[in-house]
PDB file of N, CA and C in Angstrom:
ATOM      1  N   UNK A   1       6.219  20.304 -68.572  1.00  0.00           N
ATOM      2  CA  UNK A   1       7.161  21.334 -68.199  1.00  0.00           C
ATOM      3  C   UNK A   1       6.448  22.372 -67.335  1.00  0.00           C
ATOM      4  N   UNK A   2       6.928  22.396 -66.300  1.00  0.00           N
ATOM      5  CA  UNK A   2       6.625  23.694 -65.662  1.00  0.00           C
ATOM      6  C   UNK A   2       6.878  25.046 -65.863  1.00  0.00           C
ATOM      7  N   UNK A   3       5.579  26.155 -65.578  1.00  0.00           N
ATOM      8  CA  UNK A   3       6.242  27.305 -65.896  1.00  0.00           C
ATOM      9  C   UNK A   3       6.454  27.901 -64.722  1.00  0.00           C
ATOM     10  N   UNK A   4       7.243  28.808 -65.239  1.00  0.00           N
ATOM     11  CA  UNK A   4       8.335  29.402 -64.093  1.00  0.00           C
ATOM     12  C   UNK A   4       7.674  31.410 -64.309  1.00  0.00           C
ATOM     13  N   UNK A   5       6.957  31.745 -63.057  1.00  0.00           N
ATOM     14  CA  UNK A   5       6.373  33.085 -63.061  1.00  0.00           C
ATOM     15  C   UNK A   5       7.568  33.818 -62.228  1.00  0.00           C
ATOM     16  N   UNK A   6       7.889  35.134 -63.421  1.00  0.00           N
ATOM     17  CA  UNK A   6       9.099  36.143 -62.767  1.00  0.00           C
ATOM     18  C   UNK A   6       8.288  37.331 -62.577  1.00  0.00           C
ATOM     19  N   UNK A   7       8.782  38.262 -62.131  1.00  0.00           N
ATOM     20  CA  UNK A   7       8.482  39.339 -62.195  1.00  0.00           C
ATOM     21  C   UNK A   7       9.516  40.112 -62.560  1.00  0.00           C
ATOM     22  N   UNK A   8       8.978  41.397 -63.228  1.00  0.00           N
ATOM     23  CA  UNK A   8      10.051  42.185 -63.820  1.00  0.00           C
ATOM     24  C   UNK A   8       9.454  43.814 -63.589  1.00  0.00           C
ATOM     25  N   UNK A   9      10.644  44.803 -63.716  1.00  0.00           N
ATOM     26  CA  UNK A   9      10.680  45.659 -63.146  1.00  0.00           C
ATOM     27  C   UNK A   9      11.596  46.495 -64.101  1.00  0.00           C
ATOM     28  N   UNK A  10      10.805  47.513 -64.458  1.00  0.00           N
ATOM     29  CA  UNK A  10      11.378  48.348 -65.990  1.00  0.00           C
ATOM     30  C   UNK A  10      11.533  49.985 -65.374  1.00  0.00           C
ATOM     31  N   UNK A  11      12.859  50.588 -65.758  1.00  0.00           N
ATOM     32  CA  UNK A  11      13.330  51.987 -65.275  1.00  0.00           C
ATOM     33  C   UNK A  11      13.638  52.523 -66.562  1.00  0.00           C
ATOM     34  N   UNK A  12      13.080  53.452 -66.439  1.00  0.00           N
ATOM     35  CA  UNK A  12      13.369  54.927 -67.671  1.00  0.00           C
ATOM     36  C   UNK A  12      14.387  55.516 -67.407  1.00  0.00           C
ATOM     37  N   UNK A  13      15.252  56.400 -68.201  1.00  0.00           N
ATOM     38  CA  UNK A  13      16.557  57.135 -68.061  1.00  0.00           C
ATOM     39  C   UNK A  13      16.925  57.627 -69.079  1.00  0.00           C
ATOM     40  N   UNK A  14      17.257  58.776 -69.075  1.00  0.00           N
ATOM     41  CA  UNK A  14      17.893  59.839 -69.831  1.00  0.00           C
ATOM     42  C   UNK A  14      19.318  59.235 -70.457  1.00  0.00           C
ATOM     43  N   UNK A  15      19.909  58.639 -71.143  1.00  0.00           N
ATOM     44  CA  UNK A  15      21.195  58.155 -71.075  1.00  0.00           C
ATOM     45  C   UNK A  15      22.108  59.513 -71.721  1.00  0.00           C
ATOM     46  N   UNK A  16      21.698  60.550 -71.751  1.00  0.00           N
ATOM     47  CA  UNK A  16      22.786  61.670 -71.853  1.00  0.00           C
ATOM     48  C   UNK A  16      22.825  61.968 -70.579  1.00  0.00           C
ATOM     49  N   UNK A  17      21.641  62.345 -69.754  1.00  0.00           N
ATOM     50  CA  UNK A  17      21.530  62.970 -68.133  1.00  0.00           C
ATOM     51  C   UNK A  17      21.641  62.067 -67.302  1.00  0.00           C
ATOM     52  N   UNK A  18      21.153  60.806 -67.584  1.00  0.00           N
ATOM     53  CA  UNK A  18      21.526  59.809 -66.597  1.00  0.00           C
ATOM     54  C   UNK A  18      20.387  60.195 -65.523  1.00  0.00           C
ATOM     55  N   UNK A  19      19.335  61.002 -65.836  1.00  0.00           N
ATOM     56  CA  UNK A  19      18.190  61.008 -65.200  1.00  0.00           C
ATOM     57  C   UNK A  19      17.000  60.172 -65.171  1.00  0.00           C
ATOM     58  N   UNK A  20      16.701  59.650 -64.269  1.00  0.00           N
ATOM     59  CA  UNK A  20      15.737  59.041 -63.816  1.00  0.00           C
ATOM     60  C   UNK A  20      14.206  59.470 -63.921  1.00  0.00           C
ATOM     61  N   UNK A  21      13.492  58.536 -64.744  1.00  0.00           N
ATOM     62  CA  UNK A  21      12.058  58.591 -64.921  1.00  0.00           C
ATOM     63  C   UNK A  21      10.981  57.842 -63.731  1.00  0.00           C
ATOM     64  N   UNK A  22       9.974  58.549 -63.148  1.00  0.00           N
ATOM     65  CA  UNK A  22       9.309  57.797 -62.255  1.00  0.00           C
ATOM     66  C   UNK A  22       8.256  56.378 -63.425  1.00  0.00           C
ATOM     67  N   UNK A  23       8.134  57.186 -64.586  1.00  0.00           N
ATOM     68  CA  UNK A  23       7.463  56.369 -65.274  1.00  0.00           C
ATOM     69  C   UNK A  23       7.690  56.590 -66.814  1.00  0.00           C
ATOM     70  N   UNK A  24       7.062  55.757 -67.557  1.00  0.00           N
ATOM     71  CA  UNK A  24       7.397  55.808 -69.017  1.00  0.00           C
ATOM     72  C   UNK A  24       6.980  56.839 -69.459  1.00  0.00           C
ATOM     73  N   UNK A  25       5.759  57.683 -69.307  1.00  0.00           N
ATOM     74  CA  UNK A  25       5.224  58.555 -69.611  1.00  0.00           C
ATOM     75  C   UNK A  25       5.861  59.566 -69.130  1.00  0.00           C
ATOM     76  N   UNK A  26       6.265  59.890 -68.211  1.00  0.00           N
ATOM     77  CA  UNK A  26       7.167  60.507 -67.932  1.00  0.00           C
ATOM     78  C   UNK A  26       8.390  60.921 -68.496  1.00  0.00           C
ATOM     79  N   UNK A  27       8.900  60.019 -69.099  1.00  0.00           N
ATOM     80  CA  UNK A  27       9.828  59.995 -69.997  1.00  0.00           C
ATOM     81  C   UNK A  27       9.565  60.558 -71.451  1.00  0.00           C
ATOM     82  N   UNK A  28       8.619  59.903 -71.923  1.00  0.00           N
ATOM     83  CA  UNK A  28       7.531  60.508 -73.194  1.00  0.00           C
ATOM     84  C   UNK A  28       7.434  61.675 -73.402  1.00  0.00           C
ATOM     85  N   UNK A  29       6.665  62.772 -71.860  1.00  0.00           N
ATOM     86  CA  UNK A  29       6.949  64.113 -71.476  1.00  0.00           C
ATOM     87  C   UNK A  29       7.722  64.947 -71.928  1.00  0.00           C
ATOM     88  N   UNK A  30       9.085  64.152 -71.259  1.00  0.00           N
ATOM     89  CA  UNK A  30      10.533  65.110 -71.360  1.00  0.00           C
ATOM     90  C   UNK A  30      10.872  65.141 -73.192  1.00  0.00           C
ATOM     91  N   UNK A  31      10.475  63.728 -73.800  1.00  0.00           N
ATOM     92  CA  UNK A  31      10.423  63.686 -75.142  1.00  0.00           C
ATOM     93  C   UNK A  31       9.795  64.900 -76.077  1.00  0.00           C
ATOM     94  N   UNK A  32       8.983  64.740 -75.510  1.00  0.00           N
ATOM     95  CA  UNK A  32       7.509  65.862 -75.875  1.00  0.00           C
ATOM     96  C   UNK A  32       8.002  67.283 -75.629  1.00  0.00           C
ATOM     97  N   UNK A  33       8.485  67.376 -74.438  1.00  0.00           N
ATOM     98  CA  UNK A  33       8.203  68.909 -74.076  1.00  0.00           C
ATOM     99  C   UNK A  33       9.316  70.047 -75.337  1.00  0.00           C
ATOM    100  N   UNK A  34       8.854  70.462 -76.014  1.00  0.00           N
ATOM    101  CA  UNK A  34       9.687  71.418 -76.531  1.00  0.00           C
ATOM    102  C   UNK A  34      10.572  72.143 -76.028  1.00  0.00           C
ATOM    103  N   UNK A  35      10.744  72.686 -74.789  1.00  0.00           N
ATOM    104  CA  UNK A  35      11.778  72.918 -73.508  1.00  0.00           C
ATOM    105  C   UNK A  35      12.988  72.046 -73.212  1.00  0.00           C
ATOM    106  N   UNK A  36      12.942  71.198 -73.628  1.00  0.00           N
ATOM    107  CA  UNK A  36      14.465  70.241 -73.548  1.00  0.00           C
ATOM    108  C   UNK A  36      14.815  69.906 -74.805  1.00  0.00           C
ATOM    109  N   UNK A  37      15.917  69.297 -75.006  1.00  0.00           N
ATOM    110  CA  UNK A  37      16.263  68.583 -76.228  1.00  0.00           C
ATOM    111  C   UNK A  37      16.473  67.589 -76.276  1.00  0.00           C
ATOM    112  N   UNK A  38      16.001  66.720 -75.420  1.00  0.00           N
ATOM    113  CA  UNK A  38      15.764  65.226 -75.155  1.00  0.00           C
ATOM    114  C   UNK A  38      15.066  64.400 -76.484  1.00  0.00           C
ATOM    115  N   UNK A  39      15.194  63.668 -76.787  1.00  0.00           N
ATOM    116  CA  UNK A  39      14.698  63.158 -77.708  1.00  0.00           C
ATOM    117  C   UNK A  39      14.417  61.317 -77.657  1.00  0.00           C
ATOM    118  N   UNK A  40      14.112  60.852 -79.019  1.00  0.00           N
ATOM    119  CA  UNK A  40      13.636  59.517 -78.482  1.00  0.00           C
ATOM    120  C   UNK A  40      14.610  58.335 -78.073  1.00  0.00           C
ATOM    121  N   UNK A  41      15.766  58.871 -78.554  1.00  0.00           N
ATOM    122  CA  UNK A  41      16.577  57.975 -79.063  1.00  0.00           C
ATOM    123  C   UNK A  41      17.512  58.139 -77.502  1.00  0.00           C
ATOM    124  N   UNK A  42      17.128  59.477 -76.880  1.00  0.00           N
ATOM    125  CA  UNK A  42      18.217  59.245 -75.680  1.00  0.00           C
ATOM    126  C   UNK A  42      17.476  58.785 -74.007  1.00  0.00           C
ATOM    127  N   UNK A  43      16.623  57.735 -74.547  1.00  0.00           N
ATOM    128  CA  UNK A  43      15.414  57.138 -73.615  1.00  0.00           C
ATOM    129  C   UNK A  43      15.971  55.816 -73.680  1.00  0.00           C
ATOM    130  N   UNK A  44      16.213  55.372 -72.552  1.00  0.00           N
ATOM    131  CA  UNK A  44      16.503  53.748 -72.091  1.00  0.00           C
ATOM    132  C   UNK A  44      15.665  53.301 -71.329  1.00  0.00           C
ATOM    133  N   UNK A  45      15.384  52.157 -71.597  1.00  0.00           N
ATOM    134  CA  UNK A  45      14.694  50.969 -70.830  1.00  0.00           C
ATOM    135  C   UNK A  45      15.056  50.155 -70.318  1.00  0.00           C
ATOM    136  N   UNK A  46      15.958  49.799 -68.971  1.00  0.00           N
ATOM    137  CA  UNK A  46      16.162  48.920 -68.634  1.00  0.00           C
ATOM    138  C   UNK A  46      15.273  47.785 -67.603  1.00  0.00           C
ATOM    139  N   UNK A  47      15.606  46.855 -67.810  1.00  0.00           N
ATOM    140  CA  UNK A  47      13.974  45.379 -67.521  1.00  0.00           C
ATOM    141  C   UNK A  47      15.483  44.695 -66.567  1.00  0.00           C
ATOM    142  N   UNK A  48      14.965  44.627 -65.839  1.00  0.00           N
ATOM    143  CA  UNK A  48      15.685  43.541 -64.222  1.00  0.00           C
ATOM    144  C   UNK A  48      14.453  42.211 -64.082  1.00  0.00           C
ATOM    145  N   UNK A  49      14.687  41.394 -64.113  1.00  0.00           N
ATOM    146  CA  UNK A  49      13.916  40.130 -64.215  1.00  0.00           C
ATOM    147  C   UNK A  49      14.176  39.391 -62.867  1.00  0.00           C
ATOM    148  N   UNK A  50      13.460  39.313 -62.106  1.00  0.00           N
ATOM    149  CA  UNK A  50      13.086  38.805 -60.770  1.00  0.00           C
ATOM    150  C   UNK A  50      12.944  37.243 -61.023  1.00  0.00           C
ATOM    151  N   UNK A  51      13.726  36.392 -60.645  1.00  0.00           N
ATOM    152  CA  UNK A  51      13.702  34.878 -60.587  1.00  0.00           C
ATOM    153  C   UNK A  51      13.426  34.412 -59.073  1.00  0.00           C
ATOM    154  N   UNK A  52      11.955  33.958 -59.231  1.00  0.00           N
ATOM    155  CA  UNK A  52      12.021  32.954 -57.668  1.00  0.00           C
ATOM    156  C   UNK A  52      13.387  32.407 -57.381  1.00  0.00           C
ATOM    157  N   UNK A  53      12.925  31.838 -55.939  1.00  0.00           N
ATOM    158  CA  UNK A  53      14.763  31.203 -55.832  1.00  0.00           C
ATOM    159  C   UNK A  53      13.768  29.623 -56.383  1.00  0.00           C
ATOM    160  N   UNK A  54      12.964  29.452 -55.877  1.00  0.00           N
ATOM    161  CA  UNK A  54      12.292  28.268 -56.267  1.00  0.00           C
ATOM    162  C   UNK A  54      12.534  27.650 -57.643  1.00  0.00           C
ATOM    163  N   UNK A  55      12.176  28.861 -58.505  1.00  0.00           N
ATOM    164  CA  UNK A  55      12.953  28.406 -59.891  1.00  0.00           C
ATOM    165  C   UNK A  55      14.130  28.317 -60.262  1.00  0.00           C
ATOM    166  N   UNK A  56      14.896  28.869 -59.754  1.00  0.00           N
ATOM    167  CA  UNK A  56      16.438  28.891 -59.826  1.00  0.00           C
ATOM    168  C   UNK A  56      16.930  27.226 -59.849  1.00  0.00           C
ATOM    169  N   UNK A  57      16.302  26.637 -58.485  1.00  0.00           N
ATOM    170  CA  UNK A  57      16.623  25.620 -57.985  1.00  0.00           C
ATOM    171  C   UNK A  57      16.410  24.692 -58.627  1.00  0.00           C
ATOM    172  N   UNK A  58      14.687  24.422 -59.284  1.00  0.00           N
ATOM    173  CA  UNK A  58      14.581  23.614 -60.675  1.00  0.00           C
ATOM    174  C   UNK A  58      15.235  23.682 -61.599  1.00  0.00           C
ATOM    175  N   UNK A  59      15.991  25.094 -61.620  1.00  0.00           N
ATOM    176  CA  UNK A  59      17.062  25.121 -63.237  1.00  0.00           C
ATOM    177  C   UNK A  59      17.901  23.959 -62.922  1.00  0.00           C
ATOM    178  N   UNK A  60      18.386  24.139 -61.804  1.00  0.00           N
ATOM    179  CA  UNK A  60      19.762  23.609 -61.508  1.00  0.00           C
ATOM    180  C   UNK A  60      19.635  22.400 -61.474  1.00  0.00           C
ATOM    181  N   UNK A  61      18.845  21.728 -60.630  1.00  0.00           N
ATOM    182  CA  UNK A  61      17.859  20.071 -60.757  1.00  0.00           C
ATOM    183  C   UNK A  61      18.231  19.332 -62.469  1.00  0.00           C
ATOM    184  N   UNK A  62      17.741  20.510 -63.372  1.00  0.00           N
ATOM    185  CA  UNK A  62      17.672  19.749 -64.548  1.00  0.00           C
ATOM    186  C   UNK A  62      18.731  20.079 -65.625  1.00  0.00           C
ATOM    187  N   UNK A  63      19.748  21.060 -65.154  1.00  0.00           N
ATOM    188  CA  UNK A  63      21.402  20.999 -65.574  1.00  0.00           C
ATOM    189  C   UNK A  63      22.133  20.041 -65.276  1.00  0.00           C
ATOM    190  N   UNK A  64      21.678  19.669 -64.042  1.00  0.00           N
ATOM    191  CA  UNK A  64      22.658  18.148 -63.224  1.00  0.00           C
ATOM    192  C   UNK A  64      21.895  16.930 -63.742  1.00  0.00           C
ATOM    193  N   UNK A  65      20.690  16.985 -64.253  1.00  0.00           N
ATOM    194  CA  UNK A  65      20.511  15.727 -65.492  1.00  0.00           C
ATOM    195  C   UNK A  65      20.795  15.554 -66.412  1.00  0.00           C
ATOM    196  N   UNK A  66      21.119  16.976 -67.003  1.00  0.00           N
ATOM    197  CA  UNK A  66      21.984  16.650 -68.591  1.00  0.00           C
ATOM    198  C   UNK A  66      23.097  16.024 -68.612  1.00  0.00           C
TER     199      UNK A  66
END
């Protein structure tokens, strides 16, 4: 079986502010800072997963053999 290398790409966000983190730590910060009321729980992580098309194409190869 071949493996199939993605890349992925992870964004921080405020999901009350809907503000944007340049980085996780960043986010941590706003957690941290006693000056906001941000907290841990209103921190999202969203992960976007980058698929070669190359792999895509092997998926499909071995759906049309089943």
């Amino acid at each position: 079986m071949k493996t199939i290398r993605c890349k992925s790409q992870e964004t921080y966000r405020n999901i009350k502010t809907n503000i944007r983190y340049a980085t996780k730590e960043d986010a941590q910060h706003d957690v941290d800072n006693p000056n906001t009321d941000t907290k841990q729980e209103d921190i999202a992580c969203d992960v976007n997963i980058i698929v070669p098309k190359e792999a895509l194409s092997m998926i499909s190869k071995t759906k049309d053999e089943n």
